[in-house]
N, C-alpha and C. Protein backbone atom coordinates (compact mmCIF):
# COMPACT_ATOMS: atom_id res chain seq x y z
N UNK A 1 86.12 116.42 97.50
CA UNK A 1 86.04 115.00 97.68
C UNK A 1 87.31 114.37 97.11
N UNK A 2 88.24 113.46 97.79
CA UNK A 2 89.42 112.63 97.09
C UNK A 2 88.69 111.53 96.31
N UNK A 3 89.03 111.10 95.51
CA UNK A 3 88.74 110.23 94.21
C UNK A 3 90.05 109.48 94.63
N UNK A 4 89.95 107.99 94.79
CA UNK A 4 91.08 106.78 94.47
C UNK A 4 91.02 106.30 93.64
N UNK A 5 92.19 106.55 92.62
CA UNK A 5 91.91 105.82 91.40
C UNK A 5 92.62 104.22 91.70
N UNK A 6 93.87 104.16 92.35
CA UNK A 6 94.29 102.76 92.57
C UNK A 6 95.19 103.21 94.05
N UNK A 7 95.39 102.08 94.54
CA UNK A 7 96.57 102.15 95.98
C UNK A 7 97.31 100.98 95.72
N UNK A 8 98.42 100.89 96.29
CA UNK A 8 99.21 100.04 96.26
C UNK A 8 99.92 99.79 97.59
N UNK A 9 99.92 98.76 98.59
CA UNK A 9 100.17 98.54 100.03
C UNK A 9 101.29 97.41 99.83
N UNK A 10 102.40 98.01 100.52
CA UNK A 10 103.76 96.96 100.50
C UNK A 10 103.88 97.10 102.07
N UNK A 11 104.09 95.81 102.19
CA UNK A 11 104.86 95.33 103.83
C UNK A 11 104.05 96.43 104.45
N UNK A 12 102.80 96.53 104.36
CA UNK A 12 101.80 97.12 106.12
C UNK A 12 101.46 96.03 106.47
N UNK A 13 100.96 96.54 108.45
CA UNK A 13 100.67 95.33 108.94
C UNK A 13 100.83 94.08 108.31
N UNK A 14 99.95 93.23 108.25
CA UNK A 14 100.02 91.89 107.53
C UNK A 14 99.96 91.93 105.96
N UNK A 15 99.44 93.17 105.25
CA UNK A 15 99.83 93.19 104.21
C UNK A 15 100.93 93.24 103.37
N UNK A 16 101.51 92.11 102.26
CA UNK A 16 102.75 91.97 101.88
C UNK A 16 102.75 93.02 100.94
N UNK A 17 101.99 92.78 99.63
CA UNK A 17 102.13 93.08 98.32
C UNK A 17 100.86 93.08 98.09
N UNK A 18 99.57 94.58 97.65
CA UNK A 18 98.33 94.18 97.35
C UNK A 18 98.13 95.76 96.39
N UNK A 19 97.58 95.43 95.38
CA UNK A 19 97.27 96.50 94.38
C UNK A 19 95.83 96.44 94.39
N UNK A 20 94.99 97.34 94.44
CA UNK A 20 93.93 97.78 94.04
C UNK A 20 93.20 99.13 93.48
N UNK A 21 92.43 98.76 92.27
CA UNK A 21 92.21 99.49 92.18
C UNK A 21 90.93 100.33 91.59
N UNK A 22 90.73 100.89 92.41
CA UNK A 22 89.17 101.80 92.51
C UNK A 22 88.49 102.46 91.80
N UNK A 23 89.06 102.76 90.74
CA UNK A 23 88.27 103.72 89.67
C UNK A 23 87.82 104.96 89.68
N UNK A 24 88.19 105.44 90.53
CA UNK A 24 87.22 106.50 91.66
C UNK A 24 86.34 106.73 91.81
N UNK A 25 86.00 104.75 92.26
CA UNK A 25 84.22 104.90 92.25
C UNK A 25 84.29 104.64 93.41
N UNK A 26 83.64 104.57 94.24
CA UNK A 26 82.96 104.14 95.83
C UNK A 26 83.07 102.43 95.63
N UNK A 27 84.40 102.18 97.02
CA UNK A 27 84.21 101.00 97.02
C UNK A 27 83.80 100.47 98.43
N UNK A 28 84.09 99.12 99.03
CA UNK A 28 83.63 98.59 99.92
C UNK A 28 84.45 97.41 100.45
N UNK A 29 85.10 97.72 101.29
CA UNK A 29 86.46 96.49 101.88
C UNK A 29 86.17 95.15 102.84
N UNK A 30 85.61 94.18 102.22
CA UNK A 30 85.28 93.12 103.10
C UNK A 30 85.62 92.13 103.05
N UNK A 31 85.82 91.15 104.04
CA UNK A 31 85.90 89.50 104.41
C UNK A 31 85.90 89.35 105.57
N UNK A 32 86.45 88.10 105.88
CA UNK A 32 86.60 87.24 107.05
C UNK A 32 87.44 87.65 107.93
N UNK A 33 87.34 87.76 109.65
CA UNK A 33 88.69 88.26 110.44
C UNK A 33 89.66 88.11 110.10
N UNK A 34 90.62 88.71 110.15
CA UNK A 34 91.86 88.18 109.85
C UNK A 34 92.44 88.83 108.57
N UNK A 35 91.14 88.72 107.64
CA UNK A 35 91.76 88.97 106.22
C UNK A 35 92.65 90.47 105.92
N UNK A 36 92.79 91.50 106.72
CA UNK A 36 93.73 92.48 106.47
C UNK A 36 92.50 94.02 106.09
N UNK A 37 91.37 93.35 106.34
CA UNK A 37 90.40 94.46 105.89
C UNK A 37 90.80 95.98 106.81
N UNK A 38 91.32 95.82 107.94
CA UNK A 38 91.91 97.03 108.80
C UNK A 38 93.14 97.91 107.99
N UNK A 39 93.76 96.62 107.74
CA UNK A 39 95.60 96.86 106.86
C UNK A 39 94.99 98.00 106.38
N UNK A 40 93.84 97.73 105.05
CA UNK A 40 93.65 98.43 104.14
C UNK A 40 93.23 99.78 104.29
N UNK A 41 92.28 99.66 104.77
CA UNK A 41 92.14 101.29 105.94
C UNK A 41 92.75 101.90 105.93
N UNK A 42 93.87 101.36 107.22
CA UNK A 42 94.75 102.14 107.74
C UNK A 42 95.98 102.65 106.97
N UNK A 43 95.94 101.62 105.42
CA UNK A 43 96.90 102.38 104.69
C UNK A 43 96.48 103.35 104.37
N UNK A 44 95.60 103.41 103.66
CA UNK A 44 94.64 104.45 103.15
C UNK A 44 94.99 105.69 103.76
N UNK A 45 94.39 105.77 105.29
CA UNK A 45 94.01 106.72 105.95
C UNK A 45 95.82 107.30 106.31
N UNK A 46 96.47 106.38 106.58
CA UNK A 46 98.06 106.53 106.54
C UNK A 46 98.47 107.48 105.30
N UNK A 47 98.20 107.14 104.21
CA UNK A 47 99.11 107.87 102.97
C UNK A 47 98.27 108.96 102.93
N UNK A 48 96.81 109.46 103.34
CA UNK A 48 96.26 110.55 103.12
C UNK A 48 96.69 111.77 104.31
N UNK A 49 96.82 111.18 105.05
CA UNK A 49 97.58 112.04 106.68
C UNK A 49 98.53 111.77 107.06
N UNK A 50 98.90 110.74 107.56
CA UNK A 50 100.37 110.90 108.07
C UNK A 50 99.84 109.88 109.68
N UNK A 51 98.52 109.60 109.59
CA UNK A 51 98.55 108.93 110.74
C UNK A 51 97.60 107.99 110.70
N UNK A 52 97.36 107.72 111.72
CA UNK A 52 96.47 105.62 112.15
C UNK A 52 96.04 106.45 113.11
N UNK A 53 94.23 106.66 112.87
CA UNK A 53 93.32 107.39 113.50
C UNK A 53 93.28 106.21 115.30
N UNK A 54 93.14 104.88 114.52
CA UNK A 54 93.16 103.75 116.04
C UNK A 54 94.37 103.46 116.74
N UNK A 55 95.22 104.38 116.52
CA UNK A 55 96.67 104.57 117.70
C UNK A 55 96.74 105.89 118.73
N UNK A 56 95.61 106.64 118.15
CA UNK A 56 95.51 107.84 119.22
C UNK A 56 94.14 107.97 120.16
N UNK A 57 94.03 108.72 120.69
CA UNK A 57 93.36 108.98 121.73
C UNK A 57 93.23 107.55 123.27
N UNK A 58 92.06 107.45 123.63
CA UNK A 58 91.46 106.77 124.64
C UNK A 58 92.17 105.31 124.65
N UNK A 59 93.00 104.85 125.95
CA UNK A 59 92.63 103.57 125.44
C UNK A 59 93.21 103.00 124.16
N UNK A 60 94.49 104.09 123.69
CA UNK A 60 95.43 103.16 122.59
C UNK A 60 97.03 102.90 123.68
N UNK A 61 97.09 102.96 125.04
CA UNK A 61 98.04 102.82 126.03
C UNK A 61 99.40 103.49 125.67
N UNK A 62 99.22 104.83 124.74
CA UNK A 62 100.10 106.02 124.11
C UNK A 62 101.24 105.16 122.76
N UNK A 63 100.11 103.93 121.92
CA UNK A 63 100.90 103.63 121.17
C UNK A 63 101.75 104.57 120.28
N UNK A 64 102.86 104.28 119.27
CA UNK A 64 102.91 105.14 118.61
C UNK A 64 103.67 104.51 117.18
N UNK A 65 104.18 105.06 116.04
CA UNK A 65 104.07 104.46 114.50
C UNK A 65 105.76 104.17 115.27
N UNK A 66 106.39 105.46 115.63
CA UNK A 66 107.96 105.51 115.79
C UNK A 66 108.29 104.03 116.49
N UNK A 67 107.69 103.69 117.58
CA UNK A 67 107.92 102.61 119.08
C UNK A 67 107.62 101.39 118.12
N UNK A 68 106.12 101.17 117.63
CA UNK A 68 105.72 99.99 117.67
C UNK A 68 105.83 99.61 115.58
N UNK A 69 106.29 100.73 115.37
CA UNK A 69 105.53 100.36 114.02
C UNK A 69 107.15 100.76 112.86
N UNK A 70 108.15 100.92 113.38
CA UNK A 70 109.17 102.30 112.98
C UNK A 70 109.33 101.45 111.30
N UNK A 71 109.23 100.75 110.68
CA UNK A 71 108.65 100.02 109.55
C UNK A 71 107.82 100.71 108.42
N UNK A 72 107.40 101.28 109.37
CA UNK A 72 106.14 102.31 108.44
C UNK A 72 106.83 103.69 108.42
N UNK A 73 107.17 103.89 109.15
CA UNK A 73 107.52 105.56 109.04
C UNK A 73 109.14 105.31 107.46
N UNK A 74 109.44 104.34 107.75
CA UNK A 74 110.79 104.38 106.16
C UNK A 74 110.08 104.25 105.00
């Protein structure tokens, strides 16, 4: 099981500057549209793999991090 003790998200998506941190207890990411609750995810899931599970397969029109995102990969 990975344990998060804290993350720290600079310049993703709409996220500027956001520290949190988890304790490595089980947390729970919520608000209002808009609010970046995806950002957070996808950093997540970004620094643990190497990828953004909602840019591949079906129906992502062959986005990719290099084309649309090349921000993230520096």
């Amino acid at each position: 099981m990975i344990q998060i003790e804290s993350v720290r998200i600079k310049e993703f998506r709409g996220i500027r500057d956001l520290t949190l941190t988890m304790g490595r207890e089980s947390f729970v990411v919520y608000g209002p549209n808009g609010s970046g609750k995806s950002g957070v995810v996808d950093a997540i899931q970004f620094a643990l793999t190497g990828e953004i599970g909602r840019l591949k397969g079906t129906g992502t029109a062959d986005l990719s991090l290099t084309e649309h995102g090349p921000h993230v990969e520096k």
